[in-house]
PDB file of N, CA and C in Angstrom:
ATOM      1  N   UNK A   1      16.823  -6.872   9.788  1.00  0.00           N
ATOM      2  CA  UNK A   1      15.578  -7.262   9.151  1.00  0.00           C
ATOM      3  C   UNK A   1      15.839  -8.377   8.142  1.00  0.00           C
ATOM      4  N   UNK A   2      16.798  -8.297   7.318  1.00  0.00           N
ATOM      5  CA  UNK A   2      16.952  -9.362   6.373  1.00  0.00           C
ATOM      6  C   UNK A   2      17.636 -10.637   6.888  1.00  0.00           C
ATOM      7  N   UNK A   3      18.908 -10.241   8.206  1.00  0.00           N
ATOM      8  CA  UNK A   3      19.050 -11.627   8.616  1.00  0.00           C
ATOM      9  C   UNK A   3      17.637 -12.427   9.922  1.00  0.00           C
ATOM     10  N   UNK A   4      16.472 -11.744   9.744  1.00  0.00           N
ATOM     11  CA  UNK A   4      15.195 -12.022  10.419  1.00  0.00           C
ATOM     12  C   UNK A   4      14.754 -13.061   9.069  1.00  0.00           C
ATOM     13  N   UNK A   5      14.603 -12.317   8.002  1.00  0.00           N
ATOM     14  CA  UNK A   5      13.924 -13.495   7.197  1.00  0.00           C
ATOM     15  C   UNK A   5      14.883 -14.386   6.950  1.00  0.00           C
ATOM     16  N   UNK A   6      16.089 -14.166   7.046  1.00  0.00           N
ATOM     17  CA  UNK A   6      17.180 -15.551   5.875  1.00  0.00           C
ATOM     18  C   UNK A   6      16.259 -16.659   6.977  1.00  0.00           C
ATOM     19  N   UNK A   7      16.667 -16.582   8.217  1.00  0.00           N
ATOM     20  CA  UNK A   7      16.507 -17.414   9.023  1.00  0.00           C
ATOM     21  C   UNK A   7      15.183 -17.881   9.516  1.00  0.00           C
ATOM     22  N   UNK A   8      14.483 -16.938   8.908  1.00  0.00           N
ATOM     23  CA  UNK A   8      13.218 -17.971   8.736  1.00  0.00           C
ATOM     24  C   UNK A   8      12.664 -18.482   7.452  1.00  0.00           C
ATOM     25  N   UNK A   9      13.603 -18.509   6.634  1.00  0.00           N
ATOM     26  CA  UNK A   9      13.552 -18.988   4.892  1.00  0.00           C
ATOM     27  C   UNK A   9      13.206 -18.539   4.300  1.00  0.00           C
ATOM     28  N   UNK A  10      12.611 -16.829   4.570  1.00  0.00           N
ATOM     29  CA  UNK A  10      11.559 -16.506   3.250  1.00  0.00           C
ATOM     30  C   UNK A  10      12.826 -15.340   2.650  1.00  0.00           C
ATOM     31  N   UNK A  11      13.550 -16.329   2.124  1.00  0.00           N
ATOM     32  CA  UNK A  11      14.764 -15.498   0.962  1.00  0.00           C
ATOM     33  C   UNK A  11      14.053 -14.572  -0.240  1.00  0.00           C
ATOM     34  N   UNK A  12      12.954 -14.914  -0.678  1.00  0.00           N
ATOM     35  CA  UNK A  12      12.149 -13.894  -1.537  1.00  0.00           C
ATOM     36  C   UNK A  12      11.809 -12.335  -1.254  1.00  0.00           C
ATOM     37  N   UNK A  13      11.378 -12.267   0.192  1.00  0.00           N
ATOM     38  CA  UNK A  13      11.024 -11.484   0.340  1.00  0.00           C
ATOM     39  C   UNK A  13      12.548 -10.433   0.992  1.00  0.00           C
ATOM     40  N   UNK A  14      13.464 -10.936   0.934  1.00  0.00           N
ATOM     41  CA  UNK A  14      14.852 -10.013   1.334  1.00  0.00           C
ATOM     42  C   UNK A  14      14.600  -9.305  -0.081  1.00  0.00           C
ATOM     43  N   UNK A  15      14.310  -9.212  -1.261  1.00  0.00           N
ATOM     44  CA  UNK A  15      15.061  -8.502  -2.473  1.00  0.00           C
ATOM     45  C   UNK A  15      13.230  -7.125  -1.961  1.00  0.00           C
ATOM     46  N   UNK A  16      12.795  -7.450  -1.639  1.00  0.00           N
ATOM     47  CA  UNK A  16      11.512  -6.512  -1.751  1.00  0.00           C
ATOM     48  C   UNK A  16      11.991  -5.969  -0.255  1.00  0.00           C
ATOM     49  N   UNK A  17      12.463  -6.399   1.086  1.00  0.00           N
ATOM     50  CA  UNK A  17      13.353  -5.955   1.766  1.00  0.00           C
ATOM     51  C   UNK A  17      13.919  -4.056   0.831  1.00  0.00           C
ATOM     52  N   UNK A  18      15.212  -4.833  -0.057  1.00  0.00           N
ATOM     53  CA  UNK A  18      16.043  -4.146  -0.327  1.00  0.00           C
ATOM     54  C   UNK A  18      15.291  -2.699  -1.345  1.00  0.00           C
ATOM     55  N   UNK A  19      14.463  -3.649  -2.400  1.00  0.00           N
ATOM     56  CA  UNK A  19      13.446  -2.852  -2.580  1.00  0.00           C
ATOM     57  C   UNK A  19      12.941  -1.384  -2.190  1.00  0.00           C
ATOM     58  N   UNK A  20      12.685  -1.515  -0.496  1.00  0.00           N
ATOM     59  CA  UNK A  20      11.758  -0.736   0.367  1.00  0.00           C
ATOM     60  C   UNK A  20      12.862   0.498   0.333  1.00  0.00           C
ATOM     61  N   UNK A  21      14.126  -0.136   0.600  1.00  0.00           N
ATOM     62  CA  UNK A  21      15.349   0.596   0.907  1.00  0.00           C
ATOM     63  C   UNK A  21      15.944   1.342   0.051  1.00  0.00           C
ATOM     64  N   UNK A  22      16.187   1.127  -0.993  1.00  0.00           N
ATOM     65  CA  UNK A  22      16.291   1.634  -2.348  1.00  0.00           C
ATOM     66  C   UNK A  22      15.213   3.042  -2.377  1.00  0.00           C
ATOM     67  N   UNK A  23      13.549   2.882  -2.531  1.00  0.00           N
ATOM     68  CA  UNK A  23      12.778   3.620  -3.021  1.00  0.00           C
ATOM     69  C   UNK A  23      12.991   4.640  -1.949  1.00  0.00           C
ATOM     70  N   UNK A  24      13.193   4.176  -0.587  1.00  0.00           N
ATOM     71  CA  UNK A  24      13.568   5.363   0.309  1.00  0.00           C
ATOM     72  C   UNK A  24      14.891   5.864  -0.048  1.00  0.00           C
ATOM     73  N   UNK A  25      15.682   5.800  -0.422  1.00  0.00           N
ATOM     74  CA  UNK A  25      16.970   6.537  -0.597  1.00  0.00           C
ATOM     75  C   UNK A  25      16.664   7.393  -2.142  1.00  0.00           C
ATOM     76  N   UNK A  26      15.513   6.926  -2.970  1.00  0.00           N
ATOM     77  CA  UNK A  26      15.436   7.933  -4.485  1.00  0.00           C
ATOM     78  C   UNK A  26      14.357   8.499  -3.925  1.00  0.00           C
ATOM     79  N   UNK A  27      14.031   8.810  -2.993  1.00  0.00           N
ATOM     80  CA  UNK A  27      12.405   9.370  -2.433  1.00  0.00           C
ATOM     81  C   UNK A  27      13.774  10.825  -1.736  1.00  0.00           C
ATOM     82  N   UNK A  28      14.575  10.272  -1.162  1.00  0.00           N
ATOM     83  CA  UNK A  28      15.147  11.515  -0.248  1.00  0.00           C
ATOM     84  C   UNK A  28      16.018  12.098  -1.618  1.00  0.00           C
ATOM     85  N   UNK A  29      16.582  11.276  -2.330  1.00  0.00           N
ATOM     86  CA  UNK A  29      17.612  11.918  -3.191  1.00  0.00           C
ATOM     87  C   UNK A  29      17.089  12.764  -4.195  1.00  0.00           C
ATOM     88  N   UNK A  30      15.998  12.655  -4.497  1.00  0.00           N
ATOM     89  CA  UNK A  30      15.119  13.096  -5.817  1.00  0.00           C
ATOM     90  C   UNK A  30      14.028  14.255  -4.533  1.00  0.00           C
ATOM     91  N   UNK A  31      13.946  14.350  -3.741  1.00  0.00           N
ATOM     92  CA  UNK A  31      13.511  15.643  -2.459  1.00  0.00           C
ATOM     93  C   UNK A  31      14.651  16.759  -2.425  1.00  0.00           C
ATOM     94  N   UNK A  32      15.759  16.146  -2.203  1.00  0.00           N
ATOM     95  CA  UNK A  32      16.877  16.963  -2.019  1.00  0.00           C
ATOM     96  C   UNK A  32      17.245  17.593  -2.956  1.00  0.00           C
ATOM     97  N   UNK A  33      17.148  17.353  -4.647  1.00  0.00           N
ATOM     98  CA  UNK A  33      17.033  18.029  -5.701  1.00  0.00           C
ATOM     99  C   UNK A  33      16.480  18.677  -6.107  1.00  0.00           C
ATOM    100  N   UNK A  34      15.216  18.159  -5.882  1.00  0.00           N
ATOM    101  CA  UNK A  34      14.626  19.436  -6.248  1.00  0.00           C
ATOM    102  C   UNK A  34      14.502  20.725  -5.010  1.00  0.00           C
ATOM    103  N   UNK A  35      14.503  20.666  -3.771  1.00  0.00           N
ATOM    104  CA  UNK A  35      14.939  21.447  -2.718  1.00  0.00           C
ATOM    105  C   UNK A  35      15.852  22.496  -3.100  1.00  0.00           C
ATOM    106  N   UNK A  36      17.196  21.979  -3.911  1.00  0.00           N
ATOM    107  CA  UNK A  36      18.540  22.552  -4.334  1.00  0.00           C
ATOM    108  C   UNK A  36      18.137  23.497  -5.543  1.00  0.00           C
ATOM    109  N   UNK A  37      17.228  23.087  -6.393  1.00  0.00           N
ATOM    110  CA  UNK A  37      16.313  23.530  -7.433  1.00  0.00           C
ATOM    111  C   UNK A  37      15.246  24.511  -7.473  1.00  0.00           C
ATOM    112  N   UNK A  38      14.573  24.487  -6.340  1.00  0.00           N
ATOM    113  CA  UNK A  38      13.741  25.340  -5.867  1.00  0.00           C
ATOM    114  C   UNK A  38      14.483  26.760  -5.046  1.00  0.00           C
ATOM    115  N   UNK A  39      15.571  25.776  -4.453  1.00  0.00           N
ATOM    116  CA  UNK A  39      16.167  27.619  -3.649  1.00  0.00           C
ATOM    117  C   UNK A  39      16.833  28.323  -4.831  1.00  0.00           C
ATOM    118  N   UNK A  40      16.999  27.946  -5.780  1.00  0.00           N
ATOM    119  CA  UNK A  40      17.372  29.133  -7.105  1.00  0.00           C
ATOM    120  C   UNK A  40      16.743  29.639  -7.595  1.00  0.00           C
ATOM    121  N   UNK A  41      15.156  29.478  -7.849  1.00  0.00           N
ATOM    122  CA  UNK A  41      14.083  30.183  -8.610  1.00  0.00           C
ATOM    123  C   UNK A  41      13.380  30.856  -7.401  1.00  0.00           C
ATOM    124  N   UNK A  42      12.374  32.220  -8.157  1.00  0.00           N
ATOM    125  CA  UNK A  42      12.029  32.481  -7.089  1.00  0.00           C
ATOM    126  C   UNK A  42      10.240  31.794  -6.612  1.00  0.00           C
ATOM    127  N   UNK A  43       9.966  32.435  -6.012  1.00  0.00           N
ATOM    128  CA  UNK A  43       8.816  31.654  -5.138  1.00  0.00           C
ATOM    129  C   UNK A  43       7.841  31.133  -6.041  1.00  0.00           C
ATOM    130  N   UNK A  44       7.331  31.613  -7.091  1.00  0.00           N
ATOM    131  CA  UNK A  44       6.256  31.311  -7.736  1.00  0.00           C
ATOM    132  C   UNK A  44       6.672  29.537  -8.915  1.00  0.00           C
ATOM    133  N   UNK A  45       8.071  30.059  -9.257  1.00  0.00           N
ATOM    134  CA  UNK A  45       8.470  28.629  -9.820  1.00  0.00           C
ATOM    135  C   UNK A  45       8.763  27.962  -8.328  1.00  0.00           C
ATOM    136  N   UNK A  46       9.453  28.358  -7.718  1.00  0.00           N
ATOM    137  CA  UNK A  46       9.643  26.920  -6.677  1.00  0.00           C
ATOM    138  C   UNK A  46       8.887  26.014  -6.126  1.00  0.00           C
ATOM    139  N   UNK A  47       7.653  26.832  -6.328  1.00  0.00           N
ATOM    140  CA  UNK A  47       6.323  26.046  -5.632  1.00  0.00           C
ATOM    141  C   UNK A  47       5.552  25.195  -6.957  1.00  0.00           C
ATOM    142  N   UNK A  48       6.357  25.419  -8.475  1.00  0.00           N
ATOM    143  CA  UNK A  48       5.386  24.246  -9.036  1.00  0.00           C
ATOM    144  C   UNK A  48       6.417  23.314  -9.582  1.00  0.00           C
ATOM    145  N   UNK A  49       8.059  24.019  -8.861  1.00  0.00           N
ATOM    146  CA  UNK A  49       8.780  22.398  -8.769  1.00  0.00           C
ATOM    147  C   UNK A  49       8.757  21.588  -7.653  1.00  0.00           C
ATOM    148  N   UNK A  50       8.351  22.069  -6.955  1.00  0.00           N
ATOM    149  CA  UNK A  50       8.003  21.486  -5.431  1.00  0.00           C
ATOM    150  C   UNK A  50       6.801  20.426  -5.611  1.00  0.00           C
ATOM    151  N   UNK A  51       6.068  20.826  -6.065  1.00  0.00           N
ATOM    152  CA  UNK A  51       4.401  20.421  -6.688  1.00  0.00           C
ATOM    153  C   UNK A  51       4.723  19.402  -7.808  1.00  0.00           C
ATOM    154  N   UNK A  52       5.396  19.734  -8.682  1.00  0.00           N
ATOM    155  CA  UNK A  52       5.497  18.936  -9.978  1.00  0.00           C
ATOM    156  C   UNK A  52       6.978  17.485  -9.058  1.00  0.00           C
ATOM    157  N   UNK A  53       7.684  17.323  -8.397  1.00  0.00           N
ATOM    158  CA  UNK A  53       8.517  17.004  -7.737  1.00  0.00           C
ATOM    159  C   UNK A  53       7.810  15.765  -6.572  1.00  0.00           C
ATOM    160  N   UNK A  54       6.878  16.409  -5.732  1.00  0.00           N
ATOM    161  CA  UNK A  54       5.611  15.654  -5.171  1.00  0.00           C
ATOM    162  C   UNK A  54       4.839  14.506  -5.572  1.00  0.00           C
ATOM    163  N   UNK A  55       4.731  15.014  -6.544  1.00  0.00           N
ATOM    164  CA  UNK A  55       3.736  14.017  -7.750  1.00  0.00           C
ATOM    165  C   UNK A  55       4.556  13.177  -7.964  1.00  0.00           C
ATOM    166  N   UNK A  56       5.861  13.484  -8.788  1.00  0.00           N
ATOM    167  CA  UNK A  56       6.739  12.497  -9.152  1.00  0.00           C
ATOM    168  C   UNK A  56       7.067  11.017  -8.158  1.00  0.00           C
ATOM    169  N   UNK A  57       7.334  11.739  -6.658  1.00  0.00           N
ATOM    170  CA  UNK A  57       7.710  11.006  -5.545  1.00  0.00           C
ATOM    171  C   UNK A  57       6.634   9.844  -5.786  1.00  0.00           C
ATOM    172  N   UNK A  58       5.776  10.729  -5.271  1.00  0.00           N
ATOM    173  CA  UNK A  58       4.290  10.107  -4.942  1.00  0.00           C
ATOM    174  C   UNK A  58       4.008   8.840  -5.998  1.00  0.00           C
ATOM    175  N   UNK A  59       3.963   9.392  -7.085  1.00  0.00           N
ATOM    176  CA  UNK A  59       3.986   8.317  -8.196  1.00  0.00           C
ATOM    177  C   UNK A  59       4.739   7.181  -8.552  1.00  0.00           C
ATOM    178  N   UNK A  60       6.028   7.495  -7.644  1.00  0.00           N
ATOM    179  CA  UNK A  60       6.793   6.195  -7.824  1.00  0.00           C
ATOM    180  C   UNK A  60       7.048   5.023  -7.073  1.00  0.00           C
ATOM    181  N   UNK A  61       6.471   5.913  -5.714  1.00  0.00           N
ATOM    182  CA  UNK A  61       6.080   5.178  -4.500  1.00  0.00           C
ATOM    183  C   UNK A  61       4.945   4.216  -5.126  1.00  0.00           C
ATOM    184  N   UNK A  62       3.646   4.651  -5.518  1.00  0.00           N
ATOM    185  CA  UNK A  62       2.669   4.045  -5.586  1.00  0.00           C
ATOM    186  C   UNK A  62       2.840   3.202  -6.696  1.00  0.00           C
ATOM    187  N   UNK A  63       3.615   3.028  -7.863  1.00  0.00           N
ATOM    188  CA  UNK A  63       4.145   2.330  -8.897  1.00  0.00           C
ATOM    189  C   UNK A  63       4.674   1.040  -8.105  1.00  0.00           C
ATOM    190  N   UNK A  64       5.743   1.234  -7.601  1.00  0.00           N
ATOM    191  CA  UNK A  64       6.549  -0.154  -6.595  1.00  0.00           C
ATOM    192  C   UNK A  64       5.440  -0.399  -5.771  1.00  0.00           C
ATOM    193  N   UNK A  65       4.960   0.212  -4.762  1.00  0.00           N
ATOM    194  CA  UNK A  65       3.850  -0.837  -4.020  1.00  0.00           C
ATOM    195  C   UNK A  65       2.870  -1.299  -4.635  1.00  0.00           C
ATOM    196  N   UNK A  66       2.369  -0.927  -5.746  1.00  0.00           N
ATOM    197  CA  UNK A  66       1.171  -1.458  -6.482  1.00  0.00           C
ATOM    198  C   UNK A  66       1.611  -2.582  -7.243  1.00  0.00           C
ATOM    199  N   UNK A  67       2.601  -3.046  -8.084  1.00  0.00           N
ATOM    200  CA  UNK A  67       3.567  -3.508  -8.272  1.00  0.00           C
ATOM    201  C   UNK A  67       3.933  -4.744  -7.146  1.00  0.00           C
ATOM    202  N   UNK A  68       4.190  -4.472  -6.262  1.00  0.00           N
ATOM    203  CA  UNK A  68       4.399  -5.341  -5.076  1.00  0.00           C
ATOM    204  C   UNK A  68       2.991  -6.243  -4.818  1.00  0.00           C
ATOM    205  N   UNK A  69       2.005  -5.186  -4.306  1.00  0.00           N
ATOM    206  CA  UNK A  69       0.830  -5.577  -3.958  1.00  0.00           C
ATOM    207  C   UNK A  69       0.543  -6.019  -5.155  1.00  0.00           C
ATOM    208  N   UNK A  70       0.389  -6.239  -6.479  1.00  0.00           N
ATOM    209  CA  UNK A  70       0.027  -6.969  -7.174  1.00  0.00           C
ATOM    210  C   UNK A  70       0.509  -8.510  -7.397  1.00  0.00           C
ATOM    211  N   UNK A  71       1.535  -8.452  -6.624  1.00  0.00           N
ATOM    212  CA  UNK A  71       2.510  -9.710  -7.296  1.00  0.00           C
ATOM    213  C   UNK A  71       2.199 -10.567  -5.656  1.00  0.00           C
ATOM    214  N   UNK A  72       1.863  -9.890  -4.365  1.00  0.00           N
ATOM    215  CA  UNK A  72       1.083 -11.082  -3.395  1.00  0.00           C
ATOM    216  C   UNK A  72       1.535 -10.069  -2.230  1.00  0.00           C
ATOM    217  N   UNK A  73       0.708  -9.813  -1.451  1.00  0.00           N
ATOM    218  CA  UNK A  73       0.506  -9.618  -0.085  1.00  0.00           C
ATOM    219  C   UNK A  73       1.831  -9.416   0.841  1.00  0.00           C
ATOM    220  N   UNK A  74       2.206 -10.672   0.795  1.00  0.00           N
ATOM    221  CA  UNK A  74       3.831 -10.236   2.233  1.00  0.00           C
ATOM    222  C   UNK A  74       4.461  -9.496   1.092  1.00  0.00           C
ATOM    223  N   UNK A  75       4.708 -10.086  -0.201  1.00  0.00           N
ATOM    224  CA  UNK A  75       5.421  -8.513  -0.866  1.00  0.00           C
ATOM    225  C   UNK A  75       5.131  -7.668  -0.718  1.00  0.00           C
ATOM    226  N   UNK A  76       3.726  -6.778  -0.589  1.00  0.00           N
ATOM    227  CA  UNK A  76       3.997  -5.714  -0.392  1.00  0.00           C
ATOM    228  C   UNK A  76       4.159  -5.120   0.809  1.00  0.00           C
ATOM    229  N   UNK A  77       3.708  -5.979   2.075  1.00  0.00           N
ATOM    230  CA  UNK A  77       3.608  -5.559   3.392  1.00  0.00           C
ATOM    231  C   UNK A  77       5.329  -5.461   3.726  1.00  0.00           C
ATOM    232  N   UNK A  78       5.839  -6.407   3.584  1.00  0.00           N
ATOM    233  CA  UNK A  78       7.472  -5.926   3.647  1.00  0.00           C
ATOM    234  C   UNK A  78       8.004  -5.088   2.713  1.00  0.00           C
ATOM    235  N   UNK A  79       7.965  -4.700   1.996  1.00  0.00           N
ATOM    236  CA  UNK A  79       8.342  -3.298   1.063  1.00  0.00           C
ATOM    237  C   UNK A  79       7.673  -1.809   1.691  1.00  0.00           C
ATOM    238  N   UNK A  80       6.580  -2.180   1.874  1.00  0.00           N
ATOM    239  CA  UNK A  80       6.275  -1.239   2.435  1.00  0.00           C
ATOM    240  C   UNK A  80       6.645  -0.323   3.663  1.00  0.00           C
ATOM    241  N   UNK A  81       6.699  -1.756   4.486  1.00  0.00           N
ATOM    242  CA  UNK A  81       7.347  -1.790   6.505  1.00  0.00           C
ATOM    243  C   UNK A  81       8.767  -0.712   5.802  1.00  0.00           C
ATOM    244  N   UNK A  82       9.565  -1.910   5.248  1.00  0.00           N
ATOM    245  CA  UNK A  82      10.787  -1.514   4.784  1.00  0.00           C
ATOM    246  C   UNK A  82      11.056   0.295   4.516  1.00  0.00           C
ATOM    247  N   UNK A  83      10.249   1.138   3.627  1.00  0.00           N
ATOM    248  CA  UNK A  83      10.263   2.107   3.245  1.00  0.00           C
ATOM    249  C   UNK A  83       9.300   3.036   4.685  1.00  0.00           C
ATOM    250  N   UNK A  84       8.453   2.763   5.152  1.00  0.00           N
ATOM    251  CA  UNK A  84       8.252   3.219   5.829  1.00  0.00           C
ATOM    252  C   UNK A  84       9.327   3.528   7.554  1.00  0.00           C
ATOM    253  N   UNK A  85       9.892   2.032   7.500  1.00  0.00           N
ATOM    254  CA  UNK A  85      10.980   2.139   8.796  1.00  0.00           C
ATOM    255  C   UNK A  85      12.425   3.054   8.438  1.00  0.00           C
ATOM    256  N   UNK A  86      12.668   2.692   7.014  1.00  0.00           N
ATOM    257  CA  UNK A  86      13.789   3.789   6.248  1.00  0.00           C
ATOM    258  C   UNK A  86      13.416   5.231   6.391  1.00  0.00           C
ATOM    259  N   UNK A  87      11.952   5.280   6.226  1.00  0.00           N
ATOM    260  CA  UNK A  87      11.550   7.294   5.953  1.00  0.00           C
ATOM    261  C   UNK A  87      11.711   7.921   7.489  1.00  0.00           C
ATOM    262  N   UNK A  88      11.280   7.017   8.386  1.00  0.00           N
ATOM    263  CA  UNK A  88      11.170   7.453   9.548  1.00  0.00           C
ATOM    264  C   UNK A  88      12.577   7.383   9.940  1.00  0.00           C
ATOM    265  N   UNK A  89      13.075   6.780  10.187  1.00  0.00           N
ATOM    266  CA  UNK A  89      14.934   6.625  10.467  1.00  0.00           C
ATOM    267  C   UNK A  89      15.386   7.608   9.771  1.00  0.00           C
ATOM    268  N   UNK A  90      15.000   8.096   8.663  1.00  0.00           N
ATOM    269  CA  UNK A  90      15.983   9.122   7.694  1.00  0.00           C
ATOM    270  C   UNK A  90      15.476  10.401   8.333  1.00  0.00           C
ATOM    271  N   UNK A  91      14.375  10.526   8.849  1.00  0.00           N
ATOM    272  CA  UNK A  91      13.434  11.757   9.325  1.00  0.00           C
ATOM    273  C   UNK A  91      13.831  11.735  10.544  1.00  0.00           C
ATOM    274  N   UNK A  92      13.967  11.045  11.359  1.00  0.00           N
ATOM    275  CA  UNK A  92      14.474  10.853  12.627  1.00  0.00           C
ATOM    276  C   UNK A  92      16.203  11.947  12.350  1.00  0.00           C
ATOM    277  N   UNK A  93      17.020  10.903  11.902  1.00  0.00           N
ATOM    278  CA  UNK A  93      17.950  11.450  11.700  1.00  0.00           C
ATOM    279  C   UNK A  93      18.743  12.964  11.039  1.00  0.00           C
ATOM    280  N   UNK A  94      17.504  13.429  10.436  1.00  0.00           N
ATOM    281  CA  UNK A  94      17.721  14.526   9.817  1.00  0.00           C
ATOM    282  C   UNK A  94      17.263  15.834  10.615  1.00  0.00           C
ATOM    283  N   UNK A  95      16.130  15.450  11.821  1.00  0.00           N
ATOM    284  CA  UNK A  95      15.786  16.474  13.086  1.00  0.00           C
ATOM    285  C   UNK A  95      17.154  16.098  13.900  1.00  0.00           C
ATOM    286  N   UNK A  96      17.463  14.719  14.458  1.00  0.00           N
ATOM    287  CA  UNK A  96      18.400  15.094  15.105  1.00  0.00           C
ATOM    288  C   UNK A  96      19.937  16.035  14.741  1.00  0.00           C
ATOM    289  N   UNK A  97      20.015  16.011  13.403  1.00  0.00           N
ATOM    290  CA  UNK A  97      21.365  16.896  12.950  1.00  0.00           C
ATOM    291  C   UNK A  97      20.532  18.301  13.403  1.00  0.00           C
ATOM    292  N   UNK A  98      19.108  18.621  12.648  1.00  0.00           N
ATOM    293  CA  UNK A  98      18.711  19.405  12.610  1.00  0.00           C
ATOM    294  C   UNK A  98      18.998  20.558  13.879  1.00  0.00           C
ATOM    295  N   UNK A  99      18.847  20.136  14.862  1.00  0.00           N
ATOM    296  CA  UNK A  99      18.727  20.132  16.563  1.00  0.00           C
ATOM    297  C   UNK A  99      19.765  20.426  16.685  1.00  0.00           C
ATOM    298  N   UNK A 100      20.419  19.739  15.946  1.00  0.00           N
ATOM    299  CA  UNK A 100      22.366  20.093  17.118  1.00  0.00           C
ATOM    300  C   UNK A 100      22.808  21.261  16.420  1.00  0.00           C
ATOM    301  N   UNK A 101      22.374  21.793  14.967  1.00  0.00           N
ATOM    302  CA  UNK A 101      23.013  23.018  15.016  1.00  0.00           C
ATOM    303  C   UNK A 101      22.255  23.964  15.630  1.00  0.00           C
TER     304      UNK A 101
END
C-alpha cells in the first residue's frame, strides 16, 4: 500500500497510511488487556470493564478519524481503508489460529 502511493507521489498520505496501522495495533493491544482484565474479576465487573474498555476504543478511533477527516478527505479515506484492511487481516488471522486448535 505505501509503495502504491510513493509511486504515485502522494508521500503525505503514507504517514496517515502508517497512522491507520498503528490505531489498529492499540485497538487490538488495549482489547487484549482488558480481555486479560476481565477474566480475573468476576462477571458483573468484567462486563463494565468490557463496557468502560469499548468506549475507550471507540473514542480513539473516532478522535484520529475526525482528526483526519478534519484536516481533508484522502486523509481520512486512507486512514481509515488502512485500519479497516489491518482489523480485518488481524480478525482474519486470529479465526484462522482460532480453527487450528
Amino acid at each position: 500500500m505505501i509503495i502504491q502511493l510513493i509511486s504515485a507521489g502522494q508521500f503525505f498520505l503514507c504517514g496517515s497510511v502508517l497512522i491507520g496501522a498503528i490505531l489498529c495495533f492499540f485497538w487490538f493491544i488495549s482489547s487484549a488487556a482488558r480481555l486479560e482484565t476481565a477474566a480475573k474479576r468476576n462477571s458483573a465487573q468484567a462486563k463494565k470493564i468490557m463496557l468502560i474498555g469499548l468506549l475507550l476504543r471507540l473514542g480513539m478511533v473516532f478522535v484520529v478519524l475526525g482528526i483526519a477527516a478534519h484536516i481533508s478527505t484522502e486523509l481520512f479515506l486512507s486512514t481509515s481503508v488502512c485500519f479497516v484492511v489491518f482489523y480485518v487481516t488481524s480478525l482474519g488471522v486470529l479465526i484462522y489460529h482460532g480453527r487450528r486448535r
